[in-house]
Protein backbone atom coordinates (compact mmCIF):
# COMPACT_ATOMS: atom_id res chain seq x y z
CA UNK A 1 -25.42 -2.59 -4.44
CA UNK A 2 -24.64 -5.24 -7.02
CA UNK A 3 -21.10 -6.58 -8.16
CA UNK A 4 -20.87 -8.41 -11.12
CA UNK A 5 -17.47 -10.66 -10.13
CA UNK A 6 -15.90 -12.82 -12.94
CA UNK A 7 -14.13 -16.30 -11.90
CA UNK A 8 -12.21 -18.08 -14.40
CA UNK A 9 -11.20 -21.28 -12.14
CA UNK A 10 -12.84 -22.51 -8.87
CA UNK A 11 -9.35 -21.56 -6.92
CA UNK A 12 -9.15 -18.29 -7.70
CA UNK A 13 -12.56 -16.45 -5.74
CA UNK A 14 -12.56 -12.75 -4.63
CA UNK A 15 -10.97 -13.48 -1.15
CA UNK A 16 -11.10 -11.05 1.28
CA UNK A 17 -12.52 -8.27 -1.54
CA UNK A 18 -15.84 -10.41 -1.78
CA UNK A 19 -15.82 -11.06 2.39
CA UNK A 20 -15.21 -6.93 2.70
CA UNK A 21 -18.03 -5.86 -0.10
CA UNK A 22 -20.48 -8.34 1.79
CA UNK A 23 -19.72 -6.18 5.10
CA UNK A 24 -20.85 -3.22 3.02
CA UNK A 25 -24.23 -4.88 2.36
CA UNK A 26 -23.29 -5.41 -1.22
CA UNK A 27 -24.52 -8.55 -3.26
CA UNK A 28 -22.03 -10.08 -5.29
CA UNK A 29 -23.42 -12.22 -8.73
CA UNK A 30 -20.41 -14.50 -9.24
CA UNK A 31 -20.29 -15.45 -13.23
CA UNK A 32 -18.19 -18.79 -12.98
CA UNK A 33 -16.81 -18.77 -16.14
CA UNK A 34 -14.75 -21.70 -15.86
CA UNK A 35 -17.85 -23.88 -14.96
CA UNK A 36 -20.31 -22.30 -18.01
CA UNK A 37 -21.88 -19.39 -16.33
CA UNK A 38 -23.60 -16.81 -19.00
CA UNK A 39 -21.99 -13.43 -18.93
CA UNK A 40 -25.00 -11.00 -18.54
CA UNK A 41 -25.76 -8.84 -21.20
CA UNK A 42 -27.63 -6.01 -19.19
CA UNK A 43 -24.59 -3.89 -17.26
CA UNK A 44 -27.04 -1.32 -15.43
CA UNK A 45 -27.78 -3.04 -12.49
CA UNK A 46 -24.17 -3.78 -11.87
CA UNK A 47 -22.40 -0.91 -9.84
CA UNK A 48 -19.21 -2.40 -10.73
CA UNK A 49 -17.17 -4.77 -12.42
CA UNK A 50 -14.58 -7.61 -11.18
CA UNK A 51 -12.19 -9.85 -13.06
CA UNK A 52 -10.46 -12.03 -10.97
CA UNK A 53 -7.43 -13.90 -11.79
CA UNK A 54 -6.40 -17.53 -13.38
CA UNK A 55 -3.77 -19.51 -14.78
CA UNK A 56 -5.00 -19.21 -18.19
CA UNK A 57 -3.53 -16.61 -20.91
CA UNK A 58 -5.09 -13.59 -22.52
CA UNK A 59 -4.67 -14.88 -25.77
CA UNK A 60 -6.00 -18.39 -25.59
CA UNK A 61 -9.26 -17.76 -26.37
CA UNK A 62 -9.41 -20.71 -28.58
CA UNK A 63 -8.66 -23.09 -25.24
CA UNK A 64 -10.97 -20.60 -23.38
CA UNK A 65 -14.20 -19.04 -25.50
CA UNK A 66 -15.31 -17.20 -22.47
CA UNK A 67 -12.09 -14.45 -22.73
CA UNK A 68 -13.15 -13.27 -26.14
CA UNK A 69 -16.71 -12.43 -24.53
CA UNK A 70 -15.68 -11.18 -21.11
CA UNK A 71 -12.71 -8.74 -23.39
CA UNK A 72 -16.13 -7.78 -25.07
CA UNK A 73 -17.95 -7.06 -21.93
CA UNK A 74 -15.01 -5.48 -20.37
CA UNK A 75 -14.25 -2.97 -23.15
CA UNK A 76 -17.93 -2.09 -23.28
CA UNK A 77 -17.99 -1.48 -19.53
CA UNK A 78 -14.75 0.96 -19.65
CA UNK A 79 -16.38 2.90 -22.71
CA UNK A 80 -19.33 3.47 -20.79
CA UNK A 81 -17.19 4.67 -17.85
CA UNK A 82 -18.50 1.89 -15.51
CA UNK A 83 -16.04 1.23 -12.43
CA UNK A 84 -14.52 -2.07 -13.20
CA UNK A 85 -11.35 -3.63 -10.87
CA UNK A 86 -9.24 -6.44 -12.47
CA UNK A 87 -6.57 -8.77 -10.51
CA UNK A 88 -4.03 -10.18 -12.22
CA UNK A 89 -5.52 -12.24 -15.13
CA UNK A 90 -8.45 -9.95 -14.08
CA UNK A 91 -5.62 -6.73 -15.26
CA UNK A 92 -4.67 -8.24 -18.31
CA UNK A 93 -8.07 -8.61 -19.64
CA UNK A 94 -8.88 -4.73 -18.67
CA UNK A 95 -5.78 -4.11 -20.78
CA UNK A 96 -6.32 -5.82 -23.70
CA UNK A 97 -9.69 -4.76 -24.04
CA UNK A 98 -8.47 -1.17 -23.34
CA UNK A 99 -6.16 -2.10 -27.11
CA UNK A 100 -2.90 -2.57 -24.89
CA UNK A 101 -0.49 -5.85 -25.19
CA UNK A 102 -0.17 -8.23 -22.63
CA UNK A 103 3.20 -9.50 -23.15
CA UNK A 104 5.77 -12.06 -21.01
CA UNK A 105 6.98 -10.22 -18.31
CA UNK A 106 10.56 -9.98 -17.54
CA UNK A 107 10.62 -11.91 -15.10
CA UNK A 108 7.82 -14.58 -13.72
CA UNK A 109 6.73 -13.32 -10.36
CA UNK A 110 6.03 -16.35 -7.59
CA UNK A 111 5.46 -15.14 -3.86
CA UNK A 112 5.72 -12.26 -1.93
CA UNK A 113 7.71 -9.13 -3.42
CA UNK A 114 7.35 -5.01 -3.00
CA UNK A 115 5.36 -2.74 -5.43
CA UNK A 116 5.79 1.05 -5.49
CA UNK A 117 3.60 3.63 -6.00
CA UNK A 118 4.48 5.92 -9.06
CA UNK A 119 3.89 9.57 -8.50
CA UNK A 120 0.08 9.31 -10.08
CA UNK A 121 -0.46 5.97 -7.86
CA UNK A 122 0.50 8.13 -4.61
CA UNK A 123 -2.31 11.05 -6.12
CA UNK A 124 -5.02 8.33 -7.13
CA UNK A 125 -8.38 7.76 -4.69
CA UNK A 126 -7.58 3.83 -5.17
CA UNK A 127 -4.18 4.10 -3.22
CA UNK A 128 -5.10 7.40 -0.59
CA UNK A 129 -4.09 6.02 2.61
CA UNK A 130 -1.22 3.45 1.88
CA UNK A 131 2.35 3.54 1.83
CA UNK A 132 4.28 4.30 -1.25
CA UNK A 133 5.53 0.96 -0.98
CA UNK A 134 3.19 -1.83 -0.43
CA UNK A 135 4.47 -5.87 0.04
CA UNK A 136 1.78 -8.03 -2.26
CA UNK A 137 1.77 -11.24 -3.36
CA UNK A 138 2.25 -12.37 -6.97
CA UNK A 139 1.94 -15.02 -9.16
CA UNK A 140 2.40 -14.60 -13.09
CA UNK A 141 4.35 -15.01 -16.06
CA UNK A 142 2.84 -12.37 -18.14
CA UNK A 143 2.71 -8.70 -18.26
CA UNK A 144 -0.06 -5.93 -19.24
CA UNK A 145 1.19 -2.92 -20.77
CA UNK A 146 -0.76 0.47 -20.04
CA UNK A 147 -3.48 1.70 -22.84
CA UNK A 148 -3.08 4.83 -24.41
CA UNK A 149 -5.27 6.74 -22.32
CA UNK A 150 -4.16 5.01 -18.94
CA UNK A 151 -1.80 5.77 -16.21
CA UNK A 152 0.67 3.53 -14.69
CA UNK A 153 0.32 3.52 -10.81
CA UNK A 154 2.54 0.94 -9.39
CA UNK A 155 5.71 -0.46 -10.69
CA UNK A 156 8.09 -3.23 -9.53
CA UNK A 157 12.12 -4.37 -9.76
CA UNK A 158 11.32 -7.40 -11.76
CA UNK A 159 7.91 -6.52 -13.52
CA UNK A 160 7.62 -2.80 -14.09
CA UNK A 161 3.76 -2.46 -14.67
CA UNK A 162 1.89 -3.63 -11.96
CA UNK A 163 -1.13 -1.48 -11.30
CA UNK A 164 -2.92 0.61 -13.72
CA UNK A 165 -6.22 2.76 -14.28
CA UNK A 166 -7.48 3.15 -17.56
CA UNK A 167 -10.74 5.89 -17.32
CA UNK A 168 -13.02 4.09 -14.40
CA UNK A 169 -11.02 0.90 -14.83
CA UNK A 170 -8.20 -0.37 -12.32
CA UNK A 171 -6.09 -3.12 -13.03
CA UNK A 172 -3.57 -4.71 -9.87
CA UNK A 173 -1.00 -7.55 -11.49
CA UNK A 174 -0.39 -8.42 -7.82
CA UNK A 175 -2.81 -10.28 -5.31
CA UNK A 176 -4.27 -8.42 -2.24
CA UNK A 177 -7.18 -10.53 -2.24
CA UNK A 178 -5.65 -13.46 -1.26
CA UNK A 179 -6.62 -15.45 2.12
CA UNK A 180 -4.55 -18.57 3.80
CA UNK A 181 -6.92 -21.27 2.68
CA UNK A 182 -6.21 -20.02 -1.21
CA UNK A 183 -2.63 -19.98 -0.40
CA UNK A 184 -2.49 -23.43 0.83
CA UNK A 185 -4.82 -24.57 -1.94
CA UNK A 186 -2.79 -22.95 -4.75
CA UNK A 187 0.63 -24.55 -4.13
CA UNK A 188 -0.56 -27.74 -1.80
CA UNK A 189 1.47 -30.15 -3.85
CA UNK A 190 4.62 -27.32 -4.35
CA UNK A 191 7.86 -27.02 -2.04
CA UNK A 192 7.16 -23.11 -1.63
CA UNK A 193 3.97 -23.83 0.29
CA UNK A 194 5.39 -23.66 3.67
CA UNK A 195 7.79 -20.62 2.98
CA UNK A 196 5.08 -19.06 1.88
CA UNK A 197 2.80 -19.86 4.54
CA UNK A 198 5.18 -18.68 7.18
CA UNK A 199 5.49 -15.18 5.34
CA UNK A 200 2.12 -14.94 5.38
CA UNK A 201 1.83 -15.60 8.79
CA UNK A 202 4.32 -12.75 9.77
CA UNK A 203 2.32 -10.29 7.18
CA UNK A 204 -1.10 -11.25 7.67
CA UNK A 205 -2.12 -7.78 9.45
CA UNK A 206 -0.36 -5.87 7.67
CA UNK A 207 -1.73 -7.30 4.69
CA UNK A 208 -5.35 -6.94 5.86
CA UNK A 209 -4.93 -3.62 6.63
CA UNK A 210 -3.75 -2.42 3.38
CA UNK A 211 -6.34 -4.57 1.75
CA UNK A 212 -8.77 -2.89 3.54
CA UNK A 213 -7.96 0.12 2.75
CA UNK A 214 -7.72 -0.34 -0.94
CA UNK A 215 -11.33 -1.93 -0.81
CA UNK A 216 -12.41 0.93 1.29
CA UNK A 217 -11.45 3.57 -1.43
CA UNK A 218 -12.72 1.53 -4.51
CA UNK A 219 -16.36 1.60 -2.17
CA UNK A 220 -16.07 5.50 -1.88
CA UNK A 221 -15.80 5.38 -5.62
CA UNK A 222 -18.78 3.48 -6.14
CA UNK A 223 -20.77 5.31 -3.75
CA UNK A 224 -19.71 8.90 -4.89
């Protein structure tokens, strides 16, 4: 099984997804984007899609070519119904190129918070298993709003959209992906590093668990 997984800066990698998918026996074809990697232009041998997340925006493709072309790929791979799984950035980008706005969000979201399952989240195969309330870790300023044809499946106090699946496309605002060595590399010159650090201590199995989970049901997916 082959994964086509988007990377738009060296910090931000698939985490414990791409660790759990290699368990599986599936290769993953990372397309650094940041570093000048060619998006492919042949989907079939891809059984799905990932977009992973970055500090950029949605809408500066004119600082960053490669999000007009990955929108492009991404909106081609949701009309042909491929199964595609965005994360954060990753979400806005499914969004967009589903013809929703990505917009500020209410409020920026930095560190760990609570996400709720809406009634369709608690009824989708991505979320079967998990709690209605699930304690993720965030980091954003901006906000994807649901396409026409999608559903909202999570929400949040500050940030009301924050998962989504649009056809064969999911999109998580949040992180679940996220590892200690990418926590302490994303805020190793910030004060909220060792706050941080010590939540994730106290979380880190329950995290993993519910991370595995969620990976387990998007593999069903791709093997049913």
């Amino acid at each position: 099984m082959n994964i086509l997984v988007m990377e738009h800066v060296e910090s931000e990698g698939p985490g414990t997804f791409g660790t759990f998918l290699e368990t599986r026996g599936a290769r993953l074809h990372a397309a650094r984007l940041y570093a000048g990697d060619p998006l492919p232009s042949d989907l079939d041998r891809f059984a799905a899609i990932v977009s992973m997340g970055g500090p950029m925006n949605v809408y500066e493709e004119e600082s960053y070519p490669f999000l007009r072309e990955e929108t492009k790929l991404l909106r081609r791979a949701i009309n042909e119904d491929r199964f595609v799984l965005g994360v954060c950035l990753g979400a806005q980008l499914i969004a967009k190129a589903g013809g929703a706005e990505v917009t500020l969000s209410p409020q920026k979201e930095v560190g760990w918070g609570q996400v709720m399952l809406t009634d369709a989240g608690k009824e989708d195969a991505l979320f079967q298993g998990l709690p209605d309330s699930l304690t993720v870790f965030q980091w954003h300023g901006d906000m994807f709003h649901i396409p026409a044809s999608g559903t909202l499946l999570a929400r949040g106090n500050e940030c009301p959209h924050q998962a989504f699946r649009h056809r064969n496309a999911f999109g998580l605002q949040f992180h679940v992906e996220v590892t200690g060595e990418m926590l302490r590399d994303w805020f190793a010159d910030l004060p909220d590093l060792e706050p941080i650090m010590q939540e994730f201590g106290e979380l880190e199995h329950q995290l993993a668990r519910h991370a595995a989970r969620m990976y387990e049901n998007f593999f069903a997916l791709l093997k049913g």
